[in-house]
PDB file of N, CA and C in Angstrom:
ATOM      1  N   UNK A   1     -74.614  18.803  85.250  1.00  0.00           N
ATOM      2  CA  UNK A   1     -73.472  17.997  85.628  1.00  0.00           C
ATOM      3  C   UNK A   1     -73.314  16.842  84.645  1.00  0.00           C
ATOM      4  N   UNK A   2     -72.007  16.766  84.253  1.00  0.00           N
ATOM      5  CA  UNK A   2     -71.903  15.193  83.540  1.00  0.00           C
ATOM      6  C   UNK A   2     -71.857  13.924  84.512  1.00  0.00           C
ATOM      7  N   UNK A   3     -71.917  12.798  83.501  1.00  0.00           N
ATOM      8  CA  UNK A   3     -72.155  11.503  84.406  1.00  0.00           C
ATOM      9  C   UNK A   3     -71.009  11.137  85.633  1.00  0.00           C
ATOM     10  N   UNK A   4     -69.489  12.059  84.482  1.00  0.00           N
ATOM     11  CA  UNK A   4     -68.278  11.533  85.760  1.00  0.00           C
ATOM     12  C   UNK A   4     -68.782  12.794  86.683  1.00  0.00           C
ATOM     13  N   UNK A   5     -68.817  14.049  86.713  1.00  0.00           N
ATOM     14  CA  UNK A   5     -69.106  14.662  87.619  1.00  0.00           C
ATOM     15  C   UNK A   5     -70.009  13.905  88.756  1.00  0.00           C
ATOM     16  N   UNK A   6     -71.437  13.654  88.128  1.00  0.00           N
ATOM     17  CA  UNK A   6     -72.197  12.877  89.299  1.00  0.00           C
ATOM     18  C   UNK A   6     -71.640  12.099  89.554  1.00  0.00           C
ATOM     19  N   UNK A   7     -70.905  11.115  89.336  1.00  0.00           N
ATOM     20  CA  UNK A   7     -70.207   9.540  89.770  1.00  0.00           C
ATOM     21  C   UNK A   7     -69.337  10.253  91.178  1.00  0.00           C
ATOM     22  N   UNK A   8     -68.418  11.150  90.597  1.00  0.00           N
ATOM     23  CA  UNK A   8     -67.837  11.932  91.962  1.00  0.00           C
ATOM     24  C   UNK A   8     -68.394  12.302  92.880  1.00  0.00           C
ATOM     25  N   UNK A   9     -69.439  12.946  92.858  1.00  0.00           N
ATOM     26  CA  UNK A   9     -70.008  13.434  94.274  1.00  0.00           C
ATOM     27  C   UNK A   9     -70.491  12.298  94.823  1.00  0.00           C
ATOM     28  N   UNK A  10     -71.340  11.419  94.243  1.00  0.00           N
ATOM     29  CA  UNK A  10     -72.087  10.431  94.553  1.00  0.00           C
ATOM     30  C   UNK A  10     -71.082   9.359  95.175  1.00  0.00           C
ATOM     31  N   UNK A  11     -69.767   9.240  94.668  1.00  0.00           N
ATOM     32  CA  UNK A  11     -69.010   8.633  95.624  1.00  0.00           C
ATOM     33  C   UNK A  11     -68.436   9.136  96.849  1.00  0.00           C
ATOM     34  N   UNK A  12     -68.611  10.630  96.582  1.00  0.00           N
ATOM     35  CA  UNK A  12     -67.792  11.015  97.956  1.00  0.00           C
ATOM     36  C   UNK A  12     -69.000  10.951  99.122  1.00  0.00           C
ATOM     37  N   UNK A  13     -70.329  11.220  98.464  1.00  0.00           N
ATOM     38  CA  UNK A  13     -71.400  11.531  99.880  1.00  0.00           C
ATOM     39  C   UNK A  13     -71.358   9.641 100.216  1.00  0.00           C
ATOM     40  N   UNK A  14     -71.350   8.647  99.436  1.00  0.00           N
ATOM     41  CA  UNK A  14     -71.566   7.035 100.285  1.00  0.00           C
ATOM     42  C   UNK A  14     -70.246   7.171 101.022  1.00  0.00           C
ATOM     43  N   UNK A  15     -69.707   7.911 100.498  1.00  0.00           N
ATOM     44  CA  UNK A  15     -68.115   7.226 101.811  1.00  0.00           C
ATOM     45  C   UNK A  15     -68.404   7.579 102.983  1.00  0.00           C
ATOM     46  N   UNK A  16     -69.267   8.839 102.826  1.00  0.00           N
ATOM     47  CA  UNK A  16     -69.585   9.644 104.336  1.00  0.00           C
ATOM     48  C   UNK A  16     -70.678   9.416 104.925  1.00  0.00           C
ATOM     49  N   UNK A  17     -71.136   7.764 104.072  1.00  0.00           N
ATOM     50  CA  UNK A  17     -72.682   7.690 104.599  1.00  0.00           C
ATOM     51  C   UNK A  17     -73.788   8.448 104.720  1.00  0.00           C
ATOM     52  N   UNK A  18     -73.856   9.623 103.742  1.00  0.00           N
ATOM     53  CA  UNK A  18     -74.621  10.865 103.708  1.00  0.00           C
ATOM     54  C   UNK A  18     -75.400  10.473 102.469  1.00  0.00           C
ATOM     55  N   UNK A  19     -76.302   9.609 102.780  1.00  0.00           N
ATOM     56  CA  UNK A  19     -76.979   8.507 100.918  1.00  0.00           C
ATOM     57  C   UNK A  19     -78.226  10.129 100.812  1.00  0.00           C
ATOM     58  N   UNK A  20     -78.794  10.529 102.243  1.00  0.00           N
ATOM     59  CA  UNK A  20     -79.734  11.222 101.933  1.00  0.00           C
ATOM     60  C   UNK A  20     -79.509  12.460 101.271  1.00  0.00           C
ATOM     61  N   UNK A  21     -78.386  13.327 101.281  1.00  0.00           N
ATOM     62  CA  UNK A  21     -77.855  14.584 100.850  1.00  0.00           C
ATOM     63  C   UNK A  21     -77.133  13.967  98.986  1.00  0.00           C
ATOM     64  N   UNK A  22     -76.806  12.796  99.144  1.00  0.00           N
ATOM     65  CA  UNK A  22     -76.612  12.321  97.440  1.00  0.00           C
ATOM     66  C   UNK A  22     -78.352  12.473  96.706  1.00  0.00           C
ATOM     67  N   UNK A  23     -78.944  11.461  97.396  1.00  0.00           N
ATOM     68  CA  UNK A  23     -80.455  11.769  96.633  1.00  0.00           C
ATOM     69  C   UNK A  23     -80.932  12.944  96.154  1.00  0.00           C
ATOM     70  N   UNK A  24     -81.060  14.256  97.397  1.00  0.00           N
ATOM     71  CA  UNK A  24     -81.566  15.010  97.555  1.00  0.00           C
ATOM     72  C   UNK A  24     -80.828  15.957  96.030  1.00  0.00           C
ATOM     73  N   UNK A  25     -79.682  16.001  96.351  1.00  0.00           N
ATOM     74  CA  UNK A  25     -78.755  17.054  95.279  1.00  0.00           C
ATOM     75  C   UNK A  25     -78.796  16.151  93.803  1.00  0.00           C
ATOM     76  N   UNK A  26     -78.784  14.611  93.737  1.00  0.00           N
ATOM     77  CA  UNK A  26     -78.391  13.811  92.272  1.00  0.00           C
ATOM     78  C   UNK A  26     -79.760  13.509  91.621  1.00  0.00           C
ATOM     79  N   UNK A  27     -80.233  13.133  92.565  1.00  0.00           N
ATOM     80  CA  UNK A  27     -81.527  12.561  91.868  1.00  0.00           C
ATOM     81  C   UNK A  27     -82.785  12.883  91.263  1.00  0.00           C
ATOM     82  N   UNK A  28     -83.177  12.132  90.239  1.00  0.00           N
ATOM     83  CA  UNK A  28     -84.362  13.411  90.036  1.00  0.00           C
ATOM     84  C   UNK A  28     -85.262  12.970  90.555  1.00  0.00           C
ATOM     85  N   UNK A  29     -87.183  13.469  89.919  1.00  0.00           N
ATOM     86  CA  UNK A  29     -87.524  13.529  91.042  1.00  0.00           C
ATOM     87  C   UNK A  29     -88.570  12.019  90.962  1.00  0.00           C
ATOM     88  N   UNK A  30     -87.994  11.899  90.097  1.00  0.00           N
ATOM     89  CA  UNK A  30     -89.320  10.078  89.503  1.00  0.00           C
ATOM     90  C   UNK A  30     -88.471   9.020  89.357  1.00  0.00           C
ATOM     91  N   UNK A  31     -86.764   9.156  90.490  1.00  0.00           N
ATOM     92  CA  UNK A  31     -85.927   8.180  90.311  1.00  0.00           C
ATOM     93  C   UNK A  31     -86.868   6.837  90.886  1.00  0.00           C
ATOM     94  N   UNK A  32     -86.134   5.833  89.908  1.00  0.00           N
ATOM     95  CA  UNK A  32     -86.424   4.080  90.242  1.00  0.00           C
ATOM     96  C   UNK A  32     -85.064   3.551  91.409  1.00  0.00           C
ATOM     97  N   UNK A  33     -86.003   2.871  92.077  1.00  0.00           N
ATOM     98  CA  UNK A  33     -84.906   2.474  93.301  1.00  0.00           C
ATOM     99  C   UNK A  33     -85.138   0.800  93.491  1.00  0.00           C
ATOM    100  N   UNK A  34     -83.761   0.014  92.522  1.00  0.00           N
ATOM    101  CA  UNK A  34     -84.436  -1.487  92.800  1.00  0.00           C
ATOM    102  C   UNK A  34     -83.453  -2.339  93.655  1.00  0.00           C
ATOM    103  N   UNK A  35     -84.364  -2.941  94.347  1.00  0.00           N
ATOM    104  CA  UNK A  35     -82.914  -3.486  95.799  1.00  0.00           C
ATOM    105  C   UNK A  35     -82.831  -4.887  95.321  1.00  0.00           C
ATOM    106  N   UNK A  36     -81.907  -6.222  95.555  1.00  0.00           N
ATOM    107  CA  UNK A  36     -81.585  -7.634  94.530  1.00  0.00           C
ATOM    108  C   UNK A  36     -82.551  -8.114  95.258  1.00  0.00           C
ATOM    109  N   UNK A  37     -83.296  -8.172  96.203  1.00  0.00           N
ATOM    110  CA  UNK A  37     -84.909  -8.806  96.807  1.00  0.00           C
ATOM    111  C   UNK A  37     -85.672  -8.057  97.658  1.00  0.00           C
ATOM    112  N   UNK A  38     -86.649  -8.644  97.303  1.00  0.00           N
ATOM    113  CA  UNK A  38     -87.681  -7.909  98.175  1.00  0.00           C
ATOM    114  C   UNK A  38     -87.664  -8.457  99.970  1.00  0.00           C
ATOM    115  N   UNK A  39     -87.977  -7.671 100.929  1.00  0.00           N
ATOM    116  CA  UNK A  39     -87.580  -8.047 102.322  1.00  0.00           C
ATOM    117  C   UNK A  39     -88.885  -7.759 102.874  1.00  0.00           C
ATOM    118  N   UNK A  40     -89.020  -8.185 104.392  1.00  0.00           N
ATOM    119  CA  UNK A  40     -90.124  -7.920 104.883  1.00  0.00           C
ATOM    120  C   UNK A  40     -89.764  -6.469 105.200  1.00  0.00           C
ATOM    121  N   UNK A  41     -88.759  -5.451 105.595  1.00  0.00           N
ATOM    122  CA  UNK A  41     -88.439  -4.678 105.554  1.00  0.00           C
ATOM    123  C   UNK A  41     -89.101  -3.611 104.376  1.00  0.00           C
ATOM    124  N   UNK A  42     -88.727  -4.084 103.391  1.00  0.00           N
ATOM    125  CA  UNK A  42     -88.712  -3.390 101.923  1.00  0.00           C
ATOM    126  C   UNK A  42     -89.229  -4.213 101.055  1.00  0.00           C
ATOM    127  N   UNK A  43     -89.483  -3.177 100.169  1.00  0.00           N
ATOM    128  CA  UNK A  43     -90.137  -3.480  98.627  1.00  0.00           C
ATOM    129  C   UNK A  43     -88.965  -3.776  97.959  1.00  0.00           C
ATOM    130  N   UNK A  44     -89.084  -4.796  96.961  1.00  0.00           N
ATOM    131  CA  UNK A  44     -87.812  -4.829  95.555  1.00  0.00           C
ATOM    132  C   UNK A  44     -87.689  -3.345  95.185  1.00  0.00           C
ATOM    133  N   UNK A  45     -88.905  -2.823  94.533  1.00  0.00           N
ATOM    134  CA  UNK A  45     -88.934  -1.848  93.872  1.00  0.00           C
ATOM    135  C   UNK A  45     -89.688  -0.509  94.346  1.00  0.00           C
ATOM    136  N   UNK A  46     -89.339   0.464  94.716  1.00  0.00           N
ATOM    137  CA  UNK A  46     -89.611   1.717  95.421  1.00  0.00           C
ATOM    138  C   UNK A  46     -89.292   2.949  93.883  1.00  0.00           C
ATOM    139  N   UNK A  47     -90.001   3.717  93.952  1.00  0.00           N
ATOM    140  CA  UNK A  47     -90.411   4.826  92.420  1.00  0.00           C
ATOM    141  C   UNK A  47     -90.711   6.067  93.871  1.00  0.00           C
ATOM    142  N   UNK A  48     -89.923   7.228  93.070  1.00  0.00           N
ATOM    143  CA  UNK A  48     -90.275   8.307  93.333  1.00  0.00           C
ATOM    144  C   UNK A  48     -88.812   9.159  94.267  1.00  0.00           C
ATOM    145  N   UNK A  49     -88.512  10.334  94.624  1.00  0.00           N
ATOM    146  CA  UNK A  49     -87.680  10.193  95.487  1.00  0.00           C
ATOM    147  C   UNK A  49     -87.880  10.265  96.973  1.00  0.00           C
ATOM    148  N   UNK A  50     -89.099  11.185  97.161  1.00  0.00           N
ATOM    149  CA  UNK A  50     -89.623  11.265  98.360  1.00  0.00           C
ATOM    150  C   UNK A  50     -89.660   9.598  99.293  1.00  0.00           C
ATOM    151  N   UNK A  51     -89.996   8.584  98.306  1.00  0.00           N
ATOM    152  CA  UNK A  51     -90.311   7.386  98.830  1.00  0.00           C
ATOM    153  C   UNK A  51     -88.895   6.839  98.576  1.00  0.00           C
ATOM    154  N   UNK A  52     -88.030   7.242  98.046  1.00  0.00           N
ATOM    155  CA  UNK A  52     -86.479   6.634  98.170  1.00  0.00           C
ATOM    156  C   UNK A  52     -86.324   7.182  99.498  1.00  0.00           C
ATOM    157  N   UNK A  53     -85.961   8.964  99.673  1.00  0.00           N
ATOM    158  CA  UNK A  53     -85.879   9.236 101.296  1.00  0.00           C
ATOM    159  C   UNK A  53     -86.379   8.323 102.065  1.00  0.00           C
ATOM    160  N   UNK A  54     -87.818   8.121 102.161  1.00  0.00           N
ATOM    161  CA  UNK A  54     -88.350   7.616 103.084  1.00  0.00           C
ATOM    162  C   UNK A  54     -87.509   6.260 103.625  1.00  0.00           C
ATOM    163  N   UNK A  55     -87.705   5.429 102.823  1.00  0.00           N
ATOM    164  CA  UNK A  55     -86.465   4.258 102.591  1.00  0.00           C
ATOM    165  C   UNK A  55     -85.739   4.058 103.397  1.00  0.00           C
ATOM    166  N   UNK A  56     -84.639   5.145 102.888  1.00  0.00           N
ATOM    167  CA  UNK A  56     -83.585   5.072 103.409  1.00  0.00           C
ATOM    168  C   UNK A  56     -83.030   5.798 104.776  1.00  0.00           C
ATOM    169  N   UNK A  57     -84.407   6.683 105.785  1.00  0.00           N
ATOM    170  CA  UNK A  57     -84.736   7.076 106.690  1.00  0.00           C
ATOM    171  C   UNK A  57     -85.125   5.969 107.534  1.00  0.00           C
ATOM    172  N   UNK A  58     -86.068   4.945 107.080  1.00  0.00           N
ATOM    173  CA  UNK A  58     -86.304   3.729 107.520  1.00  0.00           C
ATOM    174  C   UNK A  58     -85.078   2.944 108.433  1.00  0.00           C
ATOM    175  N   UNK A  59     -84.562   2.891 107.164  1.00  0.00           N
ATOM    176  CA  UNK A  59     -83.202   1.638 106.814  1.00  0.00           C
ATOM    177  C   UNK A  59     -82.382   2.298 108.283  1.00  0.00           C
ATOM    178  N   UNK A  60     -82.123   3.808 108.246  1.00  0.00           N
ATOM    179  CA  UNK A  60     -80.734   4.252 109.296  1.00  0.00           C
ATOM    180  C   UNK A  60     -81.474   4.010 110.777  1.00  0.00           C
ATOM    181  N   UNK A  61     -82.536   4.004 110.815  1.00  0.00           N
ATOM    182  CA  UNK A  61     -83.604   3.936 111.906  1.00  0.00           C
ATOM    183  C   UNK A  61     -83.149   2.879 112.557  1.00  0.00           C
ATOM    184  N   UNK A  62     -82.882   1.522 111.915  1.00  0.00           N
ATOM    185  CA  UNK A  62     -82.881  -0.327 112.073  1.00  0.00           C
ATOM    186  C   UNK A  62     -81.196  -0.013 112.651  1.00  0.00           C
ATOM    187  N   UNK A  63     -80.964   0.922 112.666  1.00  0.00           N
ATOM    188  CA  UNK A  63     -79.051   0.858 112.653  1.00  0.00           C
ATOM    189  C   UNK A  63     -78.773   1.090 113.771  1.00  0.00           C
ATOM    190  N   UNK A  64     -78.281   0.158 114.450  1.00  0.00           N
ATOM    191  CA  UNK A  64     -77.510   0.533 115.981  1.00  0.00           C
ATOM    192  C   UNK A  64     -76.339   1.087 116.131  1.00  0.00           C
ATOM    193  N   UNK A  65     -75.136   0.784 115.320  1.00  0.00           N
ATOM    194  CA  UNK A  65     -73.749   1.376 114.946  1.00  0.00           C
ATOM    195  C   UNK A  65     -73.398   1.020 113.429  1.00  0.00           C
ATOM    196  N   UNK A  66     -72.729   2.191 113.151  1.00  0.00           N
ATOM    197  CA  UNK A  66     -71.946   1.619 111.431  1.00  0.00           C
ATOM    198  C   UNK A  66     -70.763   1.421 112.051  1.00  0.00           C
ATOM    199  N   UNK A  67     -69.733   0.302 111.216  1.00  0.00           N
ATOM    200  CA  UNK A  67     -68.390  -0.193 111.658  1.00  0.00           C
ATOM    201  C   UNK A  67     -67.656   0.741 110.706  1.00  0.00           C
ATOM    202  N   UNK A  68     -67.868   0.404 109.372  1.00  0.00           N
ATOM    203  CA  UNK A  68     -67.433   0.688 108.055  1.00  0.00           C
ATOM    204  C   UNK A  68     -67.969   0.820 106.990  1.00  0.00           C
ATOM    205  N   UNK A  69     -67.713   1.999 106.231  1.00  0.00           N
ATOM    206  CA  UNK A  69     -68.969   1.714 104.643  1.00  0.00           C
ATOM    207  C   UNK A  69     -67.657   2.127 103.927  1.00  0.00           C
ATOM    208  N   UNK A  70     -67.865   1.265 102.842  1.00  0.00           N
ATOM    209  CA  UNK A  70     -66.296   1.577 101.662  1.00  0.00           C
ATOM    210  C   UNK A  70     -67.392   1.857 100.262  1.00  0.00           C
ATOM    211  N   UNK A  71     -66.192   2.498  99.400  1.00  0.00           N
ATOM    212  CA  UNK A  71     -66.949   2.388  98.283  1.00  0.00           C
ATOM    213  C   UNK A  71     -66.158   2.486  97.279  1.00  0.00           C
ATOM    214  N   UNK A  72     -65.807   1.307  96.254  1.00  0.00           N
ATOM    215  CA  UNK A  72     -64.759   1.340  95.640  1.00  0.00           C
ATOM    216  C   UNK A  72     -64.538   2.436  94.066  1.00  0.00           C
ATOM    217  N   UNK A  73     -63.731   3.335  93.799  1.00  0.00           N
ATOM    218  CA  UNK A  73     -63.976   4.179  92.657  1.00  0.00           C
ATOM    219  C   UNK A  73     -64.618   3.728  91.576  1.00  0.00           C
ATOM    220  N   UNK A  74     -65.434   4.852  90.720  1.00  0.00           N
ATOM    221  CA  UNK A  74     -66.509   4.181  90.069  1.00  0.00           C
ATOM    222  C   UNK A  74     -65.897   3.869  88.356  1.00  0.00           C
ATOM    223  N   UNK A  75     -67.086   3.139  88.043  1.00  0.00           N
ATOM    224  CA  UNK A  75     -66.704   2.794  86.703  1.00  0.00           C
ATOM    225  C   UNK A  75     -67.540   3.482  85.729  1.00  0.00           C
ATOM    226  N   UNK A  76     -67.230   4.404  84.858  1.00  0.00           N
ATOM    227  CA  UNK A  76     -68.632   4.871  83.771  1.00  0.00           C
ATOM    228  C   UNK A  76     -68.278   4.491  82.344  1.00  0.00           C
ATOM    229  N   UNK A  77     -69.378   4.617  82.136  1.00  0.00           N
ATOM    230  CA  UNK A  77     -69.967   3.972  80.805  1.00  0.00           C
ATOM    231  C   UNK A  77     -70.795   4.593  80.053  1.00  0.00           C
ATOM    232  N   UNK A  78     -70.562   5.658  78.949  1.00  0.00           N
ATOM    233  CA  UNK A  78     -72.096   6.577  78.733  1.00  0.00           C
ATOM    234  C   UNK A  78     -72.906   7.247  79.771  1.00  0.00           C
ATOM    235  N   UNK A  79     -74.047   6.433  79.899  1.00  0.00           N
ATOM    236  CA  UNK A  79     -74.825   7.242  80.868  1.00  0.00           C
ATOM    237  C   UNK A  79     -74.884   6.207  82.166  1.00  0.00           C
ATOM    238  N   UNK A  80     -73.759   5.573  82.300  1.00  0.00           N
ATOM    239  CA  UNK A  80     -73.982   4.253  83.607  1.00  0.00           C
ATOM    240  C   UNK A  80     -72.757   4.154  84.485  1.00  0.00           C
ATOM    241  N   UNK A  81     -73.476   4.411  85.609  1.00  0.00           N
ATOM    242  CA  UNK A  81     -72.172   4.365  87.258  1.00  0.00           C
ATOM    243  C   UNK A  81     -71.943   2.970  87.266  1.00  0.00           C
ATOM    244  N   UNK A  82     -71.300   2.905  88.001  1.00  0.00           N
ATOM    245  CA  UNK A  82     -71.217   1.151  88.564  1.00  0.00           C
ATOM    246  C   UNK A  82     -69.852   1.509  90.025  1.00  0.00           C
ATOM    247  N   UNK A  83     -70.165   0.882  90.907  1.00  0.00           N
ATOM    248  CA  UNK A  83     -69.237   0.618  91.995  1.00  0.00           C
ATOM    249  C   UNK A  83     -69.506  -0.060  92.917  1.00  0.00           C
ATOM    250  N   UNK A  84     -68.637  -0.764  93.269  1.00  0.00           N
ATOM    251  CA  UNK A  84     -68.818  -2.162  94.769  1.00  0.00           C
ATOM    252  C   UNK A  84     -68.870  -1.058  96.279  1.00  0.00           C
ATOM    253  N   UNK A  85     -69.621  -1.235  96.833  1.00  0.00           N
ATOM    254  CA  UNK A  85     -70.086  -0.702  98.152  1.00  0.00           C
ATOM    255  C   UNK A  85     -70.255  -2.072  99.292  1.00  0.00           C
ATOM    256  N   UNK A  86     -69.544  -1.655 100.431  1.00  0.00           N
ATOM    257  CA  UNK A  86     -69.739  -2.519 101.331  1.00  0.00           C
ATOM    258  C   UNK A  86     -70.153  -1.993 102.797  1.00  0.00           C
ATOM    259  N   UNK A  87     -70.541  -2.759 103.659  1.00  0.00           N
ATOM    260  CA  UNK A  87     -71.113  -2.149 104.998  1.00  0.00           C
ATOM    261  C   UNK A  87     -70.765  -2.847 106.102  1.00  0.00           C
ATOM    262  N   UNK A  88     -70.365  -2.493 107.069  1.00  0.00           N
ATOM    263  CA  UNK A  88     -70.291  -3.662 108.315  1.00  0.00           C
ATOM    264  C   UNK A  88     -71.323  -2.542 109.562  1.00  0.00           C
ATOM    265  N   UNK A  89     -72.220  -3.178 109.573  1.00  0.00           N
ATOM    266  CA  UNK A  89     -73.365  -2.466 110.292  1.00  0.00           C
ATOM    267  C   UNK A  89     -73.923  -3.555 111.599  1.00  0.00           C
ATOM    268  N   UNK A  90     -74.095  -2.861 112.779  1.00  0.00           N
ATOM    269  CA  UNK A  90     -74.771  -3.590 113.697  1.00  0.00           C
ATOM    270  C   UNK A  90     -76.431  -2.957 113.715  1.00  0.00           C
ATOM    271  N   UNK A  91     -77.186  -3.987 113.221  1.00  0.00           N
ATOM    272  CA  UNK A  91     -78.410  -3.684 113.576  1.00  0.00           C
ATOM    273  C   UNK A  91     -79.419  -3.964 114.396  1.00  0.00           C
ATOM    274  N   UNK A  92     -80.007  -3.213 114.807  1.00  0.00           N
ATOM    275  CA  UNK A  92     -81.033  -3.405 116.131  1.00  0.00           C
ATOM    276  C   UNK A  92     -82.260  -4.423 116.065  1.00  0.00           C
ATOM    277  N   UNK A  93     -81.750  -5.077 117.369  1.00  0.00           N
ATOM    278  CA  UNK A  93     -82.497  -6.303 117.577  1.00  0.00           C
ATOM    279  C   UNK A  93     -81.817  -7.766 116.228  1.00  0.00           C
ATOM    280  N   UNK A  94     -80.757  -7.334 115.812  1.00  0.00           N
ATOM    281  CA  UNK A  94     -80.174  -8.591 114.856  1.00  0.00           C
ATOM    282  C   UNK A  94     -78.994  -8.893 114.652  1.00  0.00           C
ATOM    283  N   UNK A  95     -78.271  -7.777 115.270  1.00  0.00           N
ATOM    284  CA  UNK A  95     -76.859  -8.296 115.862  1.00  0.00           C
ATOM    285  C   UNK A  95     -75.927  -7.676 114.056  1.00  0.00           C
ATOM    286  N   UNK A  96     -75.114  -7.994 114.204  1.00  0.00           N
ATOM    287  CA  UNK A  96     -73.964  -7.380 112.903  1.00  0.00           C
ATOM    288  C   UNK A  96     -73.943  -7.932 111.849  1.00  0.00           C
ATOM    289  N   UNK A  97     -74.186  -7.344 110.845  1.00  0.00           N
ATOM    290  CA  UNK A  97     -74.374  -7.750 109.719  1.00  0.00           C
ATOM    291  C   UNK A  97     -72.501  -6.730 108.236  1.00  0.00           C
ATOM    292  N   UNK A  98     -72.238  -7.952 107.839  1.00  0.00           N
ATOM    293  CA  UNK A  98     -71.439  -7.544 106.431  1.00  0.00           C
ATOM    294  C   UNK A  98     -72.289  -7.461 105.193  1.00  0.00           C
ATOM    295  N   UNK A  99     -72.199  -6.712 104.429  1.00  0.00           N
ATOM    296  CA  UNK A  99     -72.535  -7.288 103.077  1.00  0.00           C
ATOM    297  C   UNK A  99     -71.784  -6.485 101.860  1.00  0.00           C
ATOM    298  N   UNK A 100     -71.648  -6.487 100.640  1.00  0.00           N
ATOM    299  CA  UNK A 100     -71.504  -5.876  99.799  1.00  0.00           C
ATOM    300  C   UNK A 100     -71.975  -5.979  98.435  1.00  0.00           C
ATOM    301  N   UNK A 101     -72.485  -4.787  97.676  1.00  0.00           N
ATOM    302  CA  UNK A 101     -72.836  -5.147  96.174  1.00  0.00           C
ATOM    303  C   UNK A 101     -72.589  -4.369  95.266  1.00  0.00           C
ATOM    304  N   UNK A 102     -72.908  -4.636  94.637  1.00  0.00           N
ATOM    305  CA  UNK A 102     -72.612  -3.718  92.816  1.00  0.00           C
ATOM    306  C   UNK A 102     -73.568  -2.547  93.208  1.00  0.00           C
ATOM    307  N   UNK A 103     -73.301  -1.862  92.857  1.00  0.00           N
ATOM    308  CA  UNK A 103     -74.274  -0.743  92.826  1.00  0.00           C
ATOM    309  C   UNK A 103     -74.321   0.191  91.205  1.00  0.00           C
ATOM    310  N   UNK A 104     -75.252  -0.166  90.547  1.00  0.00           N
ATOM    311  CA  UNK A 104     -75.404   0.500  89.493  1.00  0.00           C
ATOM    312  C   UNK A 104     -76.486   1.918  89.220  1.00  0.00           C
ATOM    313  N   UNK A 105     -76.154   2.753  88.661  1.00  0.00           N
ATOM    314  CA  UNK A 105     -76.648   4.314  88.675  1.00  0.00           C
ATOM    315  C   UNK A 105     -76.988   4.521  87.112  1.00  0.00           C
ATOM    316  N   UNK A 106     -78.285   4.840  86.733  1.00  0.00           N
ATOM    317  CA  UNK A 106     -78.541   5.114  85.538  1.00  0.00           C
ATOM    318  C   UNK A 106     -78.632   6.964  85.338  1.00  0.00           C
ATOM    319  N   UNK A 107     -78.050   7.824  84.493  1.00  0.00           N
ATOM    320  CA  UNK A 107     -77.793   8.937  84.596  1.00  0.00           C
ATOM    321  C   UNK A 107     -78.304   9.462  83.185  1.00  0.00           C
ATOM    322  N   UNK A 108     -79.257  10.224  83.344  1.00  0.00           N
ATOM    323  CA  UNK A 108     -80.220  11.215  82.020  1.00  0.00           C
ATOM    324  C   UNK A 108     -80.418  12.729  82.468  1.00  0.00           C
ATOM    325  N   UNK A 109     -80.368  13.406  81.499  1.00  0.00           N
ATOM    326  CA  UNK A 109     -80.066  15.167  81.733  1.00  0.00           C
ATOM    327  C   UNK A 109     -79.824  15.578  83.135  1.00  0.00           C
ATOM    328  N   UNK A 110     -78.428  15.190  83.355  1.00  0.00           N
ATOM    329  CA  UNK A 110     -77.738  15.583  84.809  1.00  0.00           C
ATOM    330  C   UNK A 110     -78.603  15.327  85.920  1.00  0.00           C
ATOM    331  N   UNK A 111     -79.665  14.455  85.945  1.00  0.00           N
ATOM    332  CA  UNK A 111     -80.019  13.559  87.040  1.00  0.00           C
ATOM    333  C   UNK A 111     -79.637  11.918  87.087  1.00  0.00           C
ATOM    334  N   UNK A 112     -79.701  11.084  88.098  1.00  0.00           N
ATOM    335  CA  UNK A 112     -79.916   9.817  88.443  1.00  0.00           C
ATOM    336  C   UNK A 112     -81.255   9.639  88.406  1.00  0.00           C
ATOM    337  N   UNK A 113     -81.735   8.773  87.722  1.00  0.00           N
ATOM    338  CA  UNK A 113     -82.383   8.533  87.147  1.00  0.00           C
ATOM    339  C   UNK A 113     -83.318   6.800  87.704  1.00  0.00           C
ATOM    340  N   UNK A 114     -82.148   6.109  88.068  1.00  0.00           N
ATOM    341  CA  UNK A 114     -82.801   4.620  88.567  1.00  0.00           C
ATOM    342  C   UNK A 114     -81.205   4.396  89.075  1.00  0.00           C
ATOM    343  N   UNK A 115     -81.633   3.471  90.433  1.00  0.00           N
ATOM    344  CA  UNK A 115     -80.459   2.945  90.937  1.00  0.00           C
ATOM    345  C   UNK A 115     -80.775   1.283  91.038  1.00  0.00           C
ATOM    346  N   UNK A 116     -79.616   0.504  90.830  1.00  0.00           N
ATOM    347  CA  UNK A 116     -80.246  -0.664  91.103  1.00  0.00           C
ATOM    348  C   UNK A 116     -79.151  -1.506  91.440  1.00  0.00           C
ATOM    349  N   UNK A 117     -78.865  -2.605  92.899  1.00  0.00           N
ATOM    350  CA  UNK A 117     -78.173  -3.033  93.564  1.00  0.00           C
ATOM    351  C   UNK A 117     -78.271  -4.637  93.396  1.00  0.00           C
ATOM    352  N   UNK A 118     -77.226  -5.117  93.706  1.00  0.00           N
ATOM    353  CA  UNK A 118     -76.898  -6.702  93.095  1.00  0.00           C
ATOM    354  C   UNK A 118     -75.555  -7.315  94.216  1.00  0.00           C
ATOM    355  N   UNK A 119     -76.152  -8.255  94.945  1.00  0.00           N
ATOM    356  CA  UNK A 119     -75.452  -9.027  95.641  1.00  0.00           C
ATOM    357  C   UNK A 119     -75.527  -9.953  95.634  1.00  0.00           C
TER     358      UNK A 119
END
């Protein structure tokens, strides 16, 4: 797949909130996953994909309802995604949370390669 090819799917599975079926099909298998801080939740930095799944199995776990997830069309660059993603999520035991960030995608022989987020 080329980079706009992946940029496409990869935008259509966040619209549908389906992050685990993007990993599973885009990513390879020693992707870097870096979040803008480290949380008591999470690590800054998570390596591997099995431990990205895990992650992000975690993360839907904490989720009481999604309101909205947007994801604005992407921007490429050589081998680099870029797109603003936002969430209006109620989470358990913390009440509703907004946020949104950059989301950048590094892309090498038709895998994703490292993702890394900025808010």
């Amino acid at each position: 797949m080329t980079t706009e090819q992946i940029a496409q799917r990869l935008v259509e599975y966040c619209r549908k909130g389906d992050f685990e079926a993007a990993q599973k099909e885009l990513f390879a298998d020693d992707v870097v996953s870096v979040e803008p801080y480290e949380t008591p939740d999470f690590p800054k930095e998570e390596k591997g994909l099995d431990n990205i799944i895990k992650k992000g199995e975690k993360f839907n776990s904490m989720i009481e309802e999604v309101h909205e997830i947007y994801v604005n069309e992407p921007v490429i660059t050589g081998n680099i995604i870029a797109f603003v993603s936002g969430m209006d999520l109620t989470m358990k035991g913390r009440g509703r949370a907004k946020w949104e960030e950059l989301c950048v995608y590094t892309v090498k022989d038709g895998k994703i390669i490292s993702e890394h987020f900025f808010m």
